[in-house]
PDB file of N, CA and C in Angstrom:
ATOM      1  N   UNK A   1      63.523  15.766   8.552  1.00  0.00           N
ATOM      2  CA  UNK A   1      63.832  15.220   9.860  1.00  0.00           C
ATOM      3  C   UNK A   1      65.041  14.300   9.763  1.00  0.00           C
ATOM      4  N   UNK A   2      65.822  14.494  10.876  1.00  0.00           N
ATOM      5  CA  UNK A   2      66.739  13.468  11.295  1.00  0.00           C
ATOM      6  C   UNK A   2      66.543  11.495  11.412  1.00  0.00           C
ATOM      7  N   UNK A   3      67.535  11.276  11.330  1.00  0.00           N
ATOM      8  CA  UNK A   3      66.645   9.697  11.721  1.00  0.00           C
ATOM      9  C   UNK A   3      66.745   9.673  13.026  1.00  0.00           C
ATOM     10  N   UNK A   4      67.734  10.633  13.726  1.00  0.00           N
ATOM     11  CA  UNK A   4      67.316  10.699  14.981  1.00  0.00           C
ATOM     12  C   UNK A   4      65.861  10.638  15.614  1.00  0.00           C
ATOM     13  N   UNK A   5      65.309  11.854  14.962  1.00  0.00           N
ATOM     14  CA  UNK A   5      64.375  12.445  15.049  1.00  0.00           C
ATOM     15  C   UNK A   5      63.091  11.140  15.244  1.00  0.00           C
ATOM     16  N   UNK A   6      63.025  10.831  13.600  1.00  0.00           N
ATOM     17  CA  UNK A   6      62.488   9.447  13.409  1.00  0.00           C
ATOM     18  C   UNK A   6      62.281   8.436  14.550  1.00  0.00           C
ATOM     19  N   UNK A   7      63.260   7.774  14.870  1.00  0.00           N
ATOM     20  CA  UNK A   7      63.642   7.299  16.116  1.00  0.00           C
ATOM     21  C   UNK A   7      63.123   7.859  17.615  1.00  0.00           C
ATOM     22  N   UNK A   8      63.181   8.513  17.838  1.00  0.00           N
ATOM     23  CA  UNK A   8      62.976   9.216  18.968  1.00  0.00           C
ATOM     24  C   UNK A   8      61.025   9.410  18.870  1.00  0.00           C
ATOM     25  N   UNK A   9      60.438   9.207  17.903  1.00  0.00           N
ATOM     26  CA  UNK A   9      59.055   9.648  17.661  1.00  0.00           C
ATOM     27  C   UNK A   9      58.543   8.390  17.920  1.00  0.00           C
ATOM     28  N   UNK A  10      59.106   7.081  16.937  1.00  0.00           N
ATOM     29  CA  UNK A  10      59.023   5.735  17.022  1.00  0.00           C
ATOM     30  C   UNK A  10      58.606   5.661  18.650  1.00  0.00           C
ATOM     31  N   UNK A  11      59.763   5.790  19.496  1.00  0.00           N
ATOM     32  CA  UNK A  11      60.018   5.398  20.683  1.00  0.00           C
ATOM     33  C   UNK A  11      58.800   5.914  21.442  1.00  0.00           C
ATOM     34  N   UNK A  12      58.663   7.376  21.322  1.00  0.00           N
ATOM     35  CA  UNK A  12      57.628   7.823  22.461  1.00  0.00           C
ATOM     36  C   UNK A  12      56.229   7.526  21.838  1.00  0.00           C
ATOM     37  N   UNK A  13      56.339   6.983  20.450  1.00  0.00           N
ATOM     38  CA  UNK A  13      54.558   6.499  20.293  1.00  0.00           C
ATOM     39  C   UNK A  13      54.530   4.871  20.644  1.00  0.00           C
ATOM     40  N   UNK A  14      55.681   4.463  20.692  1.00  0.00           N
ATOM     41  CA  UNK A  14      55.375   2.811  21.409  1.00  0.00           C
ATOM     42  C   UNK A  14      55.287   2.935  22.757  1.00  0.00           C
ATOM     43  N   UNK A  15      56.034   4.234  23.403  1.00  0.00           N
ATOM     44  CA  UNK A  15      55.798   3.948  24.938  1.00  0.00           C
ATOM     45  C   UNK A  15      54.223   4.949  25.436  1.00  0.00           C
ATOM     46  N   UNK A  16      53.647   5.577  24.561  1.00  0.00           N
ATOM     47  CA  UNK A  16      51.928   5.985  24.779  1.00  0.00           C
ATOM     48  C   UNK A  16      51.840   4.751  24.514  1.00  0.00           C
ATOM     49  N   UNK A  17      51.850   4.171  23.528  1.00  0.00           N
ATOM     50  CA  UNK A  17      50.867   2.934  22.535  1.00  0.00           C
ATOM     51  C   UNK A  17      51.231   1.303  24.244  1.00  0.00           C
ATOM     52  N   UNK A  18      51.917   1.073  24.725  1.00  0.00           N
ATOM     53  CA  UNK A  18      52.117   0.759  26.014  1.00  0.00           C
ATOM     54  C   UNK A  18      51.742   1.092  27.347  1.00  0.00           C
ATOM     55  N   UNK A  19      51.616   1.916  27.258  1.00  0.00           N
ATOM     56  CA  UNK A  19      50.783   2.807  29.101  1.00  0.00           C
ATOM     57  C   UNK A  19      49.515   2.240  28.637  1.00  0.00           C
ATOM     58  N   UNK A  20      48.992   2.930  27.181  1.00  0.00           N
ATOM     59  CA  UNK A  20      47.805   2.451  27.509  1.00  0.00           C
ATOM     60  C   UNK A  20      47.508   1.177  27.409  1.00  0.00           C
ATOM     61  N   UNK A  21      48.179   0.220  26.810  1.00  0.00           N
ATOM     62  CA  UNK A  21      47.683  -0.808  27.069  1.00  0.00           C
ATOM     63  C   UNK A  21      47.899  -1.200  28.830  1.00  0.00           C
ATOM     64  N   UNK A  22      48.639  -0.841  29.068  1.00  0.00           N
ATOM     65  CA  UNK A  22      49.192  -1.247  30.011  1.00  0.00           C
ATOM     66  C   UNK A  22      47.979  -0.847  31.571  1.00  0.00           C
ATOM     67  N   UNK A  23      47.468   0.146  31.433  1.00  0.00           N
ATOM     68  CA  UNK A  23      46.343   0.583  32.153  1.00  0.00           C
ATOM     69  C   UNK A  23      44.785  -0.041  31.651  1.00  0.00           C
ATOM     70  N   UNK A  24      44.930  -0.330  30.333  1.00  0.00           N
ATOM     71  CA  UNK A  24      43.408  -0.358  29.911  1.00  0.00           C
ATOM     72  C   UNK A  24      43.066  -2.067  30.182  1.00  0.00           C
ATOM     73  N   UNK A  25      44.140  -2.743  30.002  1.00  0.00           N
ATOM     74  CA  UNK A  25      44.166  -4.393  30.252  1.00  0.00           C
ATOM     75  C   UNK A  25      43.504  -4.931  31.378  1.00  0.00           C
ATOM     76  N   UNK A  26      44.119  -4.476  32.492  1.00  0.00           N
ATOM     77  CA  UNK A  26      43.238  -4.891  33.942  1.00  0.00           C
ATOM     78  C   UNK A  26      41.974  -4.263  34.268  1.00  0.00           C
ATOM     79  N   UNK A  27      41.554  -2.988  33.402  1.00  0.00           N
ATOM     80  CA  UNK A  27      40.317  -2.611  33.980  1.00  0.00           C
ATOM     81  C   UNK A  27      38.980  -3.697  33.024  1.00  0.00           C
ATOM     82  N   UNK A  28      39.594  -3.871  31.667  1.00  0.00           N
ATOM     83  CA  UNK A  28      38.755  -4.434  31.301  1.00  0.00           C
ATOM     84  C   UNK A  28      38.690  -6.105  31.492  1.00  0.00           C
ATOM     85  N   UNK A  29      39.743  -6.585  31.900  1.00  0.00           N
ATOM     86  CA  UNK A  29      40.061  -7.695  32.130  1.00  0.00           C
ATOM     87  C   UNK A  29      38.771  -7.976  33.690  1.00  0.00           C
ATOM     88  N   UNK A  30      38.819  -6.716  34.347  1.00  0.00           N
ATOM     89  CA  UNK A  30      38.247  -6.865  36.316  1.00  0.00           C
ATOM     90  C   UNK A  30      36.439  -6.651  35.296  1.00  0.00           C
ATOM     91  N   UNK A  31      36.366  -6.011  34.177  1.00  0.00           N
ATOM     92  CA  UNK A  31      34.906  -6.063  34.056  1.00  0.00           C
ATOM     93  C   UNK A  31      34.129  -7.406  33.526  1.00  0.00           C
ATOM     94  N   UNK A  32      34.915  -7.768  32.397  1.00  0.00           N
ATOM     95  CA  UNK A  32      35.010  -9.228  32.140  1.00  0.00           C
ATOM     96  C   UNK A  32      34.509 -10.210  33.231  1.00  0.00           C
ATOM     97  N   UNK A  33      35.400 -10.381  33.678  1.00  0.00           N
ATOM     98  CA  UNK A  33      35.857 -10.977  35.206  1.00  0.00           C
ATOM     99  C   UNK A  33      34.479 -10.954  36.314  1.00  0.00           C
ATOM    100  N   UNK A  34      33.722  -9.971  36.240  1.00  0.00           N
ATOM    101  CA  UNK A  34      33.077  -9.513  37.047  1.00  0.00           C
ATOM    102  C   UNK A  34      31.889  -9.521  36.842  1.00  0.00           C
ATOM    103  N   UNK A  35      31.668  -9.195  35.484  1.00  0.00           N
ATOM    104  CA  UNK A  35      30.051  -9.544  34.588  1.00  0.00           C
ATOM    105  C   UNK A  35      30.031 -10.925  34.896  1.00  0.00           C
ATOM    106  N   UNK A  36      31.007 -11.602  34.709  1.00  0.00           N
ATOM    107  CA  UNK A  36      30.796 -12.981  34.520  1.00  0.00           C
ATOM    108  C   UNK A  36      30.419 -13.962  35.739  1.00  0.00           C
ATOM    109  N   UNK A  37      31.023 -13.144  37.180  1.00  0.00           N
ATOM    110  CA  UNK A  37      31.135 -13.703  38.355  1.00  0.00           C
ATOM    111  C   UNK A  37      29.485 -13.061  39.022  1.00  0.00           C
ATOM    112  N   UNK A  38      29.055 -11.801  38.557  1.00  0.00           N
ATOM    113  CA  UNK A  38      28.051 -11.605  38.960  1.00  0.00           C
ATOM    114  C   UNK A  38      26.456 -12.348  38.410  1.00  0.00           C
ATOM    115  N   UNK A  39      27.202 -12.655  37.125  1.00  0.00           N
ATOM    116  CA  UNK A  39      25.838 -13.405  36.507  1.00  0.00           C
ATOM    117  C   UNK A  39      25.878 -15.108  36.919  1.00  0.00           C
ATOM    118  N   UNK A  40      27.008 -15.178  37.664  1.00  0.00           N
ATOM    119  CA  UNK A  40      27.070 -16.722  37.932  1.00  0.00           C
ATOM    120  C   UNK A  40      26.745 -16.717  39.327  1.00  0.00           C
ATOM    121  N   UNK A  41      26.942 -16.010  40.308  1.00  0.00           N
ATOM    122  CA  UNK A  41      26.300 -16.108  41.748  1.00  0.00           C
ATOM    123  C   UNK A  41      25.273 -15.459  41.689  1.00  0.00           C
ATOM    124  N   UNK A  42      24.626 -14.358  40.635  1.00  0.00           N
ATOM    125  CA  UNK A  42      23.552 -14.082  40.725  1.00  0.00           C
ATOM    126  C   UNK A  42      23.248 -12.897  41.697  1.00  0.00           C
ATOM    127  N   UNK A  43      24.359 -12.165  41.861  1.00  0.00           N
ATOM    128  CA  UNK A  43      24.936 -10.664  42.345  1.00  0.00           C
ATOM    129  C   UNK A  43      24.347  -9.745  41.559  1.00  0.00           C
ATOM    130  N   UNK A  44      24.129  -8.792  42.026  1.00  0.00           N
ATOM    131  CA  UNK A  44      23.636  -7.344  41.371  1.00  0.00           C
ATOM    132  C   UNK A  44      24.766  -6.267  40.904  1.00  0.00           C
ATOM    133  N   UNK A  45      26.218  -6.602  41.001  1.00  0.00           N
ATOM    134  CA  UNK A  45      26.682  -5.763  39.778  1.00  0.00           C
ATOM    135  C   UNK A  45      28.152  -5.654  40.653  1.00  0.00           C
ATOM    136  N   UNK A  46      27.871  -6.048  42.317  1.00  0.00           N
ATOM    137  CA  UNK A  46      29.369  -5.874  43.466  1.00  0.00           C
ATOM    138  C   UNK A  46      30.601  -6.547  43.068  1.00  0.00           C
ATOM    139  N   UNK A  47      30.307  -7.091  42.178  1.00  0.00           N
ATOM    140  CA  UNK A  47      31.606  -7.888  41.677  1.00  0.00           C
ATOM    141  C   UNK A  47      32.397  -7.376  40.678  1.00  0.00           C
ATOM    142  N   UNK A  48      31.346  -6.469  39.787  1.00  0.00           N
ATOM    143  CA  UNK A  48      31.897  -5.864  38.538  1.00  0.00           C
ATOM    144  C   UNK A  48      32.302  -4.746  39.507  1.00  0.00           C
ATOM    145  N   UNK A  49      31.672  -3.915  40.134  1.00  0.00           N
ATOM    146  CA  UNK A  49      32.282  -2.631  40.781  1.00  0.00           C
ATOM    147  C   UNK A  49      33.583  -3.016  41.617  1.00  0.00           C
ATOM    148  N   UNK A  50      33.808  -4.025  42.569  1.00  0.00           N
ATOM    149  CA  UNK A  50      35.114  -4.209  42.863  1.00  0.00           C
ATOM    150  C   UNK A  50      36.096  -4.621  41.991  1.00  0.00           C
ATOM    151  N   UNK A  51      35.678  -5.370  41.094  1.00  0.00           N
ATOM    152  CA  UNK A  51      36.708  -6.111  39.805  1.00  0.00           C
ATOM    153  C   UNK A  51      37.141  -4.531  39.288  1.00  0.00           C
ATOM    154  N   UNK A  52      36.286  -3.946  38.806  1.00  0.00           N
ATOM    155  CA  UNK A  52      36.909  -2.570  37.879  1.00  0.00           C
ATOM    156  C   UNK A  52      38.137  -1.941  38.940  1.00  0.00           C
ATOM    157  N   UNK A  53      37.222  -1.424  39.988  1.00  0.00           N
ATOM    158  CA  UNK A  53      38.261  -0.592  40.872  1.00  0.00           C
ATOM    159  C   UNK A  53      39.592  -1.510  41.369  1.00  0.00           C
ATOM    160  N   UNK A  54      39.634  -2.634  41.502  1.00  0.00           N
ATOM    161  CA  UNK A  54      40.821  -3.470  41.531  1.00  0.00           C
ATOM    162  C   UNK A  54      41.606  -2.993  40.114  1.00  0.00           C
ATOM    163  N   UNK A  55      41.073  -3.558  38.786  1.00  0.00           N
ATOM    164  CA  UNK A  55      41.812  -2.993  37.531  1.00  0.00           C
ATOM    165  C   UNK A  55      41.794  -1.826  37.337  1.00  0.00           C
ATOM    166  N   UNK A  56      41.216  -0.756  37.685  1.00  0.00           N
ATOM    167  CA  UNK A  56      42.093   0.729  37.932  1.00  0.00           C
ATOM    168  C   UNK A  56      43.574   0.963  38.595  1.00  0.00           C
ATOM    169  N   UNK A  57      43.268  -0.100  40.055  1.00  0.00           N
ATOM    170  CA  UNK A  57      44.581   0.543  40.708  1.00  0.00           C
ATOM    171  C   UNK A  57      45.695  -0.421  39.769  1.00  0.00           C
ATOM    172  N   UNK A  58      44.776  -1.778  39.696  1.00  0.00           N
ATOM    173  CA  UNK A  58      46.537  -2.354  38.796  1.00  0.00           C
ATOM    174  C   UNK A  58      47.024  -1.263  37.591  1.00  0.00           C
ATOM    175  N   UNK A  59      45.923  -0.694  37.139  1.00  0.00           N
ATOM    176  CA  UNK A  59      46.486   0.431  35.691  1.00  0.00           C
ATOM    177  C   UNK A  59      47.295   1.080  36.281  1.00  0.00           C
ATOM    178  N   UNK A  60      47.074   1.911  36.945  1.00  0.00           N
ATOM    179  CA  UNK A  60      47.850   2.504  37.907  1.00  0.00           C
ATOM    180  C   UNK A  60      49.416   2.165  38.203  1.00  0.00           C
ATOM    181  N   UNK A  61      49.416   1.720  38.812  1.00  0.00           N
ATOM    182  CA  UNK A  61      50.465   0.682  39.302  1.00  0.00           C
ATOM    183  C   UNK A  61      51.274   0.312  37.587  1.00  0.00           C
ATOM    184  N   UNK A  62      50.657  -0.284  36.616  1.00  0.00           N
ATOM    185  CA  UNK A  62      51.345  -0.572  35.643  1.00  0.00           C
ATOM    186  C   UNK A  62      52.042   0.750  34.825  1.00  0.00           C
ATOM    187  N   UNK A  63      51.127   1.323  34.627  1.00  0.00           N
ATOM    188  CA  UNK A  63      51.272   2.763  34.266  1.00  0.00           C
ATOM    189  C   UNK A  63      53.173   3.472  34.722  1.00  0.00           C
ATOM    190  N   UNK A  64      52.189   3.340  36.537  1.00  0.00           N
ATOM    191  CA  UNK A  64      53.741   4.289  36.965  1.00  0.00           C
ATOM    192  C   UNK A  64      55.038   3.219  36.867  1.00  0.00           C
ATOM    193  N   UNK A  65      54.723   1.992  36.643  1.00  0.00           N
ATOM    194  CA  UNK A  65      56.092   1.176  36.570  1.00  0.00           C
ATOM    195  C   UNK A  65      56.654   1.011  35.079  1.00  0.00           C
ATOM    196  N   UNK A  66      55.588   1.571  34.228  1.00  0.00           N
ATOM    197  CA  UNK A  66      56.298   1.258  32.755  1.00  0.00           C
ATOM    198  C   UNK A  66      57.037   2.725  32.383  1.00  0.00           C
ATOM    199  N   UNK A  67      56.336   3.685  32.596  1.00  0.00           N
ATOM    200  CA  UNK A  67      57.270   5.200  32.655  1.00  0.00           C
ATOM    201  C   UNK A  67      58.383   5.640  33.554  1.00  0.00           C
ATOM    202  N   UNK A  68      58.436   4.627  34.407  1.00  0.00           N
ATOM    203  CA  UNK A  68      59.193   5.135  35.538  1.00  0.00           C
ATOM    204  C   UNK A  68      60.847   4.155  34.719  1.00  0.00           C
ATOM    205  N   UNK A  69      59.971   2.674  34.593  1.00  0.00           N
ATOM    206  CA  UNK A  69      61.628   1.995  33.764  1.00  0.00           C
ATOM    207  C   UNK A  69      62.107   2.764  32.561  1.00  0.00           C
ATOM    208  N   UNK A  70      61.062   3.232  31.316  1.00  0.00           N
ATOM    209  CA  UNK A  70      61.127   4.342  30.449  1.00  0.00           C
ATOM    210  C   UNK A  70      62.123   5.151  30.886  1.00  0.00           C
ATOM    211  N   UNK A  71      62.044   5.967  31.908  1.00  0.00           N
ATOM    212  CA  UNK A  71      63.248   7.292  31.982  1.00  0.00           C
ATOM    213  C   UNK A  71      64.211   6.623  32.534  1.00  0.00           C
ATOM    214  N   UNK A  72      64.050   5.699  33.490  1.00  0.00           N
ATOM    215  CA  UNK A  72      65.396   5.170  34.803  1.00  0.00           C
ATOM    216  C   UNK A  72      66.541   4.356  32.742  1.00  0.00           C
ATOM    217  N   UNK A  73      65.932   4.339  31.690  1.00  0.00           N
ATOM    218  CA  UNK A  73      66.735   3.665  30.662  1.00  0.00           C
ATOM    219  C   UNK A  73      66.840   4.950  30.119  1.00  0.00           C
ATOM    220  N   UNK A  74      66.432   6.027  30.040  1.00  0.00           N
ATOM    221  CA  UNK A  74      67.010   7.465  29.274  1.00  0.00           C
ATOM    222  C   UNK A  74      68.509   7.782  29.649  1.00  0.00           C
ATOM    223  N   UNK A  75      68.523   7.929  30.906  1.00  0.00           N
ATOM    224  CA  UNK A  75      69.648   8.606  31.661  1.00  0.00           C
ATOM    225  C   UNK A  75      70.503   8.172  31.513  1.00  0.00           C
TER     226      UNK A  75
END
């Protein structure tokens, strides 16, 4: 292989090794968040189910903004 090559492998396993963090952070961050808020008001679980689905869409959202700067720097 090239060091191009090299390089170019580097790059696209830091930018997987990034999405996912980048998606997996807020969902577990909203469960956290949510176990904790439900066992303190003494809720049956509505806090963890909105906390998660809140940190889905932020994954989301982080996701399409870290691939999207990714290519808009290829070109």
């Amino acid at each position: 292989m090239k060091n191009r090559d090299y390089k170019d492998t580097i790059q696209n396993l830091a930018l997987i090794s990034q999405v996912g963090l980048s998606a997996i952070t807020p969902i577990l961050l909203g469960v956290g968040l949510g176990r904790f808020m439900d066992k303190r008001l003494g809720k049956n679980g509505i806090f963890s189910i909105i906390l998660i689905i809140l940190g889905a869409i932020a994954g989301l959202y982080n996701m399409i903004r870290v691939t999207s700067n990714q290519f808009k720097n290829k070109k």
